[in-house]
C-alpha atoms as a PDB file:
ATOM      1  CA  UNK A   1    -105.513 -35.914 -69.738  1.00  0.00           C
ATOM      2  CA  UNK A   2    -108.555 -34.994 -67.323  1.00  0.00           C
ATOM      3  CA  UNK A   3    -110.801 -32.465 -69.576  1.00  0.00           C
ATOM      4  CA  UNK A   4    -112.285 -29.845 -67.346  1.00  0.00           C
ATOM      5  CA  UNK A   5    -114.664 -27.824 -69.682  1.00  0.00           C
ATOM      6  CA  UNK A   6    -116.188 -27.787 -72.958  1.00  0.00           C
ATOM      7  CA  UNK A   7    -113.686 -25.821 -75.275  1.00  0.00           C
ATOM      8  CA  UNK A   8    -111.025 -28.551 -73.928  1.00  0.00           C
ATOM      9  CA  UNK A   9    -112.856 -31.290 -75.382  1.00  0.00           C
ATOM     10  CA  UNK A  10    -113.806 -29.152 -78.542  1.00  0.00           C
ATOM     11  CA  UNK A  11    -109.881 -29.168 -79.210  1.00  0.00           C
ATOM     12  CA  UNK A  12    -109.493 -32.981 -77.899  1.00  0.00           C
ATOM     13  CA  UNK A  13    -111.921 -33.786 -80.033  1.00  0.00           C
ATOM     14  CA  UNK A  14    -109.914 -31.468 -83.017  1.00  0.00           C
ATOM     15  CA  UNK A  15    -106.538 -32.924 -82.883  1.00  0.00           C
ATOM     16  CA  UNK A  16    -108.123 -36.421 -82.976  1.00  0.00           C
ATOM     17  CA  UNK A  17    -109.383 -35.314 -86.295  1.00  0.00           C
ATOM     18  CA  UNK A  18    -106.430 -33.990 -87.208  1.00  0.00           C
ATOM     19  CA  UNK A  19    -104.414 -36.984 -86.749  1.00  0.00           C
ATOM     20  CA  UNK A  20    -107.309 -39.060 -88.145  1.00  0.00           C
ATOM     21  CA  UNK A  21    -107.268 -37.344 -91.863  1.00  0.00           C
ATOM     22  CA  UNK A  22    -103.460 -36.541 -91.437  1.00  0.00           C
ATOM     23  CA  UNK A  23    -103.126 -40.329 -91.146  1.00  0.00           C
ATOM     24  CA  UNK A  24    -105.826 -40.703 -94.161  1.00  0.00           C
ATOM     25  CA  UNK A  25    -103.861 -39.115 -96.474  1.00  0.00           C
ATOM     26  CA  UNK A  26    -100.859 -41.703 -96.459  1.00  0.00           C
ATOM     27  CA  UNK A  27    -102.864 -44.740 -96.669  1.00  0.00           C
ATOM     28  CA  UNK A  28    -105.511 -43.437 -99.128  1.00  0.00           C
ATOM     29  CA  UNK A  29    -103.379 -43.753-101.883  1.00  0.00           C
ATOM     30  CA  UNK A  30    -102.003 -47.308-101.259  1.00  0.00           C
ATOM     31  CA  UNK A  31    -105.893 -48.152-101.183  1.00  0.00           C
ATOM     32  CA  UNK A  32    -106.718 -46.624-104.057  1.00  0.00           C
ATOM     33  CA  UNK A  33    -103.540 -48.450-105.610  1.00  0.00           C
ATOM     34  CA  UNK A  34    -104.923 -51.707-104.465  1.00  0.00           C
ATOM     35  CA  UNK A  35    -108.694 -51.221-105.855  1.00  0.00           C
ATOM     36  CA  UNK A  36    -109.988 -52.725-108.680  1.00  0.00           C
ATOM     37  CA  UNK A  37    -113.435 -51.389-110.214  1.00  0.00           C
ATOM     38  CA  UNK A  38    -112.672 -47.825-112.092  1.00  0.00           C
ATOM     39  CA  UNK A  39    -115.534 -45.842-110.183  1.00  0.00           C
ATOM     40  CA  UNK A  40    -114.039 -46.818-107.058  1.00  0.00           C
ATOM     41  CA  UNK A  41    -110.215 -46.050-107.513  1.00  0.00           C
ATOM     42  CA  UNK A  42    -111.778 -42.749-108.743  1.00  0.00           C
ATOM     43  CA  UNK A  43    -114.152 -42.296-105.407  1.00  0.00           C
ATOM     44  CA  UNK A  44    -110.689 -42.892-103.803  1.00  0.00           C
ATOM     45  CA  UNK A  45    -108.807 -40.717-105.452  1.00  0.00           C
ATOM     46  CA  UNK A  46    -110.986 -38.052-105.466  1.00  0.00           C
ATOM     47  CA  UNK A  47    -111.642 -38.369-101.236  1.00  0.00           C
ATOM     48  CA  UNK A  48    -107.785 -38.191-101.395  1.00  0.00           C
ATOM     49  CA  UNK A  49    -107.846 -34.405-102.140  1.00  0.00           C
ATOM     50  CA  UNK A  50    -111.264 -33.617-100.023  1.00  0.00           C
ATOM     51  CA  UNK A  51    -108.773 -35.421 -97.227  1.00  0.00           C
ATOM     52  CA  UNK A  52    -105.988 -33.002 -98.542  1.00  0.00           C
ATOM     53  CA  UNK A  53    -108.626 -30.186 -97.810  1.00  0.00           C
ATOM     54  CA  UNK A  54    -109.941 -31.110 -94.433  1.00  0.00           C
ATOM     55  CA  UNK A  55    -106.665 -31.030 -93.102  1.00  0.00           C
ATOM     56  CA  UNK A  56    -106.585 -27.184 -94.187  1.00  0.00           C
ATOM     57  CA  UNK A  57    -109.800 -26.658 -92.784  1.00  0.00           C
ATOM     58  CA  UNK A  58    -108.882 -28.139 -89.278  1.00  0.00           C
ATOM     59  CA  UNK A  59    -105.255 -25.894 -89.789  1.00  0.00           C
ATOM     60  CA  UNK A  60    -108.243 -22.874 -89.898  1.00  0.00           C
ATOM     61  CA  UNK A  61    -110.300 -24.101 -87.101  1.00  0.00           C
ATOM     62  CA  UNK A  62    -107.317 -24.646 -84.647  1.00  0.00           C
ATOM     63  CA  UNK A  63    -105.787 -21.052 -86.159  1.00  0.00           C
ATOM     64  CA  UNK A  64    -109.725 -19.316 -85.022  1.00  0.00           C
ATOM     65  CA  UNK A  65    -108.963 -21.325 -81.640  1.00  0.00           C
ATOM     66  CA  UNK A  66    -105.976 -20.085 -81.315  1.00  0.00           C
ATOM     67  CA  UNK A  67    -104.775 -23.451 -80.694  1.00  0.00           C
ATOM     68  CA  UNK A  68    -102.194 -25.814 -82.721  1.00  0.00           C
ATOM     69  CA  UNK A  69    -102.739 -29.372 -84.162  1.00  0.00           C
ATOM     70  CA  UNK A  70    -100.823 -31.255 -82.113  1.00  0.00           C
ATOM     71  CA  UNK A  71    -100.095 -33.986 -79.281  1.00  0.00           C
ATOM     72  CA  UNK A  72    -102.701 -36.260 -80.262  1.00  0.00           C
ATOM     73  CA  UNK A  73    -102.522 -39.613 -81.933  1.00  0.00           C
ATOM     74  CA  UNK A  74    -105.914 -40.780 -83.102  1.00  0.00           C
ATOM     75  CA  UNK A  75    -105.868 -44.879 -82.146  1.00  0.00           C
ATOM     76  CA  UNK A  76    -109.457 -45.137 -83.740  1.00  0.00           C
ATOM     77  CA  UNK A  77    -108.273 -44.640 -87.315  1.00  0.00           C
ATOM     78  CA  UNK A  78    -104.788 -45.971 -86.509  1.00  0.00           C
ATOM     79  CA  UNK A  79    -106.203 -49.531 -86.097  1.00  0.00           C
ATOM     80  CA  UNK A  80    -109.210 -49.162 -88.669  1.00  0.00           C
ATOM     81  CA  UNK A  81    -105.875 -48.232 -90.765  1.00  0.00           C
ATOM     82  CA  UNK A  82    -104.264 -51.904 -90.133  1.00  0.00           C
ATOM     83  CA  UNK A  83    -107.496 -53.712 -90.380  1.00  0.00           C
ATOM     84  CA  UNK A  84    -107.695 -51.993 -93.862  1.00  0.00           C
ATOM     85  CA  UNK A  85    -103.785 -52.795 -94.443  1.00  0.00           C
ATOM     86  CA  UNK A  86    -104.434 -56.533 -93.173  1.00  0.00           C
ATOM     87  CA  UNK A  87    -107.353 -56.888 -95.991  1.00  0.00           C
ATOM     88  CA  UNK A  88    -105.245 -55.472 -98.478  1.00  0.00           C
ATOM     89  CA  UNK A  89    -101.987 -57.445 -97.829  1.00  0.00           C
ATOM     90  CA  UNK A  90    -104.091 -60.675 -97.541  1.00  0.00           C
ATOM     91  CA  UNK A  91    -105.415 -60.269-101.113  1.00  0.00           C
ATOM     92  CA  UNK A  92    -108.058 -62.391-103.061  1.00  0.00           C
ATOM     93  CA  UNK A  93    -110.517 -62.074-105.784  1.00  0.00           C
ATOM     94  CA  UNK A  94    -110.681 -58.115-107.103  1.00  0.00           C
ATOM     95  CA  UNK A  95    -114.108 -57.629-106.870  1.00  0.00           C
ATOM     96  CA  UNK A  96    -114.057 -59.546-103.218  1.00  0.00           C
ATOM     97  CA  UNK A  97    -111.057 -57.366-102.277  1.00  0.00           C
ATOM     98  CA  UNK A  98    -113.104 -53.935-103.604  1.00  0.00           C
ATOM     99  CA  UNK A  99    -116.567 -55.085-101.505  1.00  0.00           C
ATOM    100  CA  UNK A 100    -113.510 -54.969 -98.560  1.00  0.00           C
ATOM    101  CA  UNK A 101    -112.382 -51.712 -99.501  1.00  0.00           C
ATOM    102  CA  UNK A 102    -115.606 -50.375 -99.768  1.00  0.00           C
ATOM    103  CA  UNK A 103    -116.425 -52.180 -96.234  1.00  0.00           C
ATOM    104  CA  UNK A 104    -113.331 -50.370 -94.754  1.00  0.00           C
ATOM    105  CA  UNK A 105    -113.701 -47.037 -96.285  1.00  0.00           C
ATOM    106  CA  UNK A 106    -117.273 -46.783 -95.045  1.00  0.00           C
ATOM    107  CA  UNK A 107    -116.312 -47.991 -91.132  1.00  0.00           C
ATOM    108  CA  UNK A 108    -113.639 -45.000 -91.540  1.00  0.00           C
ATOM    109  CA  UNK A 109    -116.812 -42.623 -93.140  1.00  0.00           C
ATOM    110  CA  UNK A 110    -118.906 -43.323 -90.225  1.00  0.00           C
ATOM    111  CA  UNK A 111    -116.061 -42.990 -87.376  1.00  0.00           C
ATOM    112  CA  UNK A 112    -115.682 -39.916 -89.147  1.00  0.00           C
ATOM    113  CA  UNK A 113    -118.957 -38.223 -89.454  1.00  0.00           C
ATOM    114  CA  UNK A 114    -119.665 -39.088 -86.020  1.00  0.00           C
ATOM    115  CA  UNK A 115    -116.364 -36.896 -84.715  1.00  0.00           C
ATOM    116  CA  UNK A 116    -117.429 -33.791 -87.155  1.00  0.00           C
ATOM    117  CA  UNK A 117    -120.759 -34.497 -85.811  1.00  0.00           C
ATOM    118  CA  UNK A 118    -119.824 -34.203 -82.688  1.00  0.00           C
ATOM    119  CA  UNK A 119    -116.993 -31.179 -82.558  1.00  0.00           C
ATOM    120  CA  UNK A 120    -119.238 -29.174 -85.183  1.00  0.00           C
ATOM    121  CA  UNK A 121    -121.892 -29.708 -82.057  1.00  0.00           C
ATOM    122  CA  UNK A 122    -119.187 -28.224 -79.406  1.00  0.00           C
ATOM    123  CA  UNK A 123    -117.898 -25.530 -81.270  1.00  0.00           C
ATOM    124  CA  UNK A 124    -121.510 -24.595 -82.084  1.00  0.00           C
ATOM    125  CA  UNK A 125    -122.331 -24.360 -78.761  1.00  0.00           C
ATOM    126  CA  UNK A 126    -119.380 -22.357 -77.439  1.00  0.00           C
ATOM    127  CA  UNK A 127    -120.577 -19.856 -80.098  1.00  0.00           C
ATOM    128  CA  UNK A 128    -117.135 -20.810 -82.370  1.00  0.00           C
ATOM    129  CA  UNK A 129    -119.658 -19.885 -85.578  1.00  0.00           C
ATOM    130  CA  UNK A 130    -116.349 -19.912 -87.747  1.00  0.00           C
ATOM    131  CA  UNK A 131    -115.213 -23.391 -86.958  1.00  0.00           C
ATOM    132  CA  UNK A 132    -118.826 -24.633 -87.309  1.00  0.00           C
ATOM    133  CA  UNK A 133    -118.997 -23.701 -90.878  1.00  0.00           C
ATOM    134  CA  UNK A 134    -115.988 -25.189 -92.075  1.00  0.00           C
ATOM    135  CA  UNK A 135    -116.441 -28.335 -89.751  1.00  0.00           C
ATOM    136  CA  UNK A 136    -120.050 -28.888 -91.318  1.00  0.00           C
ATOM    137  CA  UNK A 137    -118.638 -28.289 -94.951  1.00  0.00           C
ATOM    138  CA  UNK A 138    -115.864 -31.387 -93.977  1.00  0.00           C
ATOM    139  CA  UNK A 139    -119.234 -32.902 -92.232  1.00  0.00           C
ATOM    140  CA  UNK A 140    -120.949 -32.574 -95.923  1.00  0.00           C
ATOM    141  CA  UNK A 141    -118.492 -34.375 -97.885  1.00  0.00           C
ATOM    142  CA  UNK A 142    -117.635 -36.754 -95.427  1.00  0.00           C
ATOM    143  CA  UNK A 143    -121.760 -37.904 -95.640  1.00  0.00           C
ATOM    144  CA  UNK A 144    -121.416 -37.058 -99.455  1.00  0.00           C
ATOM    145  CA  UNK A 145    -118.439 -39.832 -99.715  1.00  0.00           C
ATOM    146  CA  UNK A 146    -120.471 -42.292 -97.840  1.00  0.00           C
ATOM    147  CA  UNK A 147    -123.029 -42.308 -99.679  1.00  0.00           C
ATOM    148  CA  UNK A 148    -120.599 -42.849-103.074  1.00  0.00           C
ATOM    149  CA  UNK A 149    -119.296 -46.059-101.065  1.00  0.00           C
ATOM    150  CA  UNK A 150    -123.026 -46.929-100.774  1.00  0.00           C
ATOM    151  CA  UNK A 151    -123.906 -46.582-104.478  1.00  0.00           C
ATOM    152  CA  UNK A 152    -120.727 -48.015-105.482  1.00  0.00           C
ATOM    153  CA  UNK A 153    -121.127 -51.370-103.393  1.00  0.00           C
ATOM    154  CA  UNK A 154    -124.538 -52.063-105.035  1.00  0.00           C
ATOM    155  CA  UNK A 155    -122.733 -53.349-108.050  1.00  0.00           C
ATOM    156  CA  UNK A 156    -119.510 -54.498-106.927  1.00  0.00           C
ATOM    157  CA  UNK A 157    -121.436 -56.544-104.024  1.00  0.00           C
ATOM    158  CA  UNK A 158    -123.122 -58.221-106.758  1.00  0.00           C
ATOM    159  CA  UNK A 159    -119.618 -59.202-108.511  1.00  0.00           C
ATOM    160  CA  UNK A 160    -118.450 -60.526-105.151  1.00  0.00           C
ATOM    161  CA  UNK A 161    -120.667 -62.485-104.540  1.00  0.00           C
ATOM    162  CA  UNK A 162    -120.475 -64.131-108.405  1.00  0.00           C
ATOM    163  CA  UNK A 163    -116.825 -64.422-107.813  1.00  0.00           C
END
């Protein structure tokens, strides 16, 4: 679909998102199933319901737009999804398969940061102060949750690579 302005690719840009966390919250919890280490089925869990809550945030954003969530499929997270699924099916050591959680979860942080980043930008500059507030909230905890990975993978790094 040819994008002819800025608002289009503000809402482009939106229902990517909202297909992204939309498809977050059904594999979350197969992850979280599948990890090992305490603190990080927690981290999990917990990004579960922030995940919950950005999709009720976007519902907000597109309601302020006056637009609705739909008719996009997000392929990013779709195949970071599978690679995720592929790691999990394949197995292995626990604290091998948590460094790969904690691998895939961040590559799905980042991906995601950078499309807050970058719609919280947009609506910003169309003047949508509304949906910039909530998107930079989402934009907080998405960071916040990155750097939990990051603290988290100090230790279980370690165990890896003793395994």
């Amino acid at each position: 679909m040819k994008v002819e302005n800025l608002r289009e690719l503000l809402v482009g840009e939106l229902r990517d998102l909202y297909s992204a966390e939309t498809q977050l919250t059904k594999a979350l919890p197969k992850v979280a199933k599948h990890a090992s280490e305490s603190g990080l089925k927690q981290a999990i869990e917990h990004h579960l319901k922030e995940t919950e809550n950005h999709v009720k945030r976007l519902d907000q954003v597109f309601e302020r737009l006056h637009q609705i969530p739909k008719g996009k499929t997000c392929e990013g997270m779709k195949g970071l999804i599978a690679e995720a699924d592929e790691r999990l099916k394949d197995g292995g050591d626990h604290a091998t398969l948590d460094a790969g959680i904690i691998a895939d979860a961040q590559r799905v942080e980042h991906y995601e940061i950078s499309a807050y980043g970058s719609a919280r930008t947009f609506a910003n500059l169309l003047g949508e102060h509304d949906a910039v507030r909530l998107l930079e909230e989402t934009l907080k905890e998405e960071k916040a949750a990155d750097m939990k990975l990051n603290q988290l993978a100090e230790n279980i790094n370690i165990a890896a690579k003793a395994a």
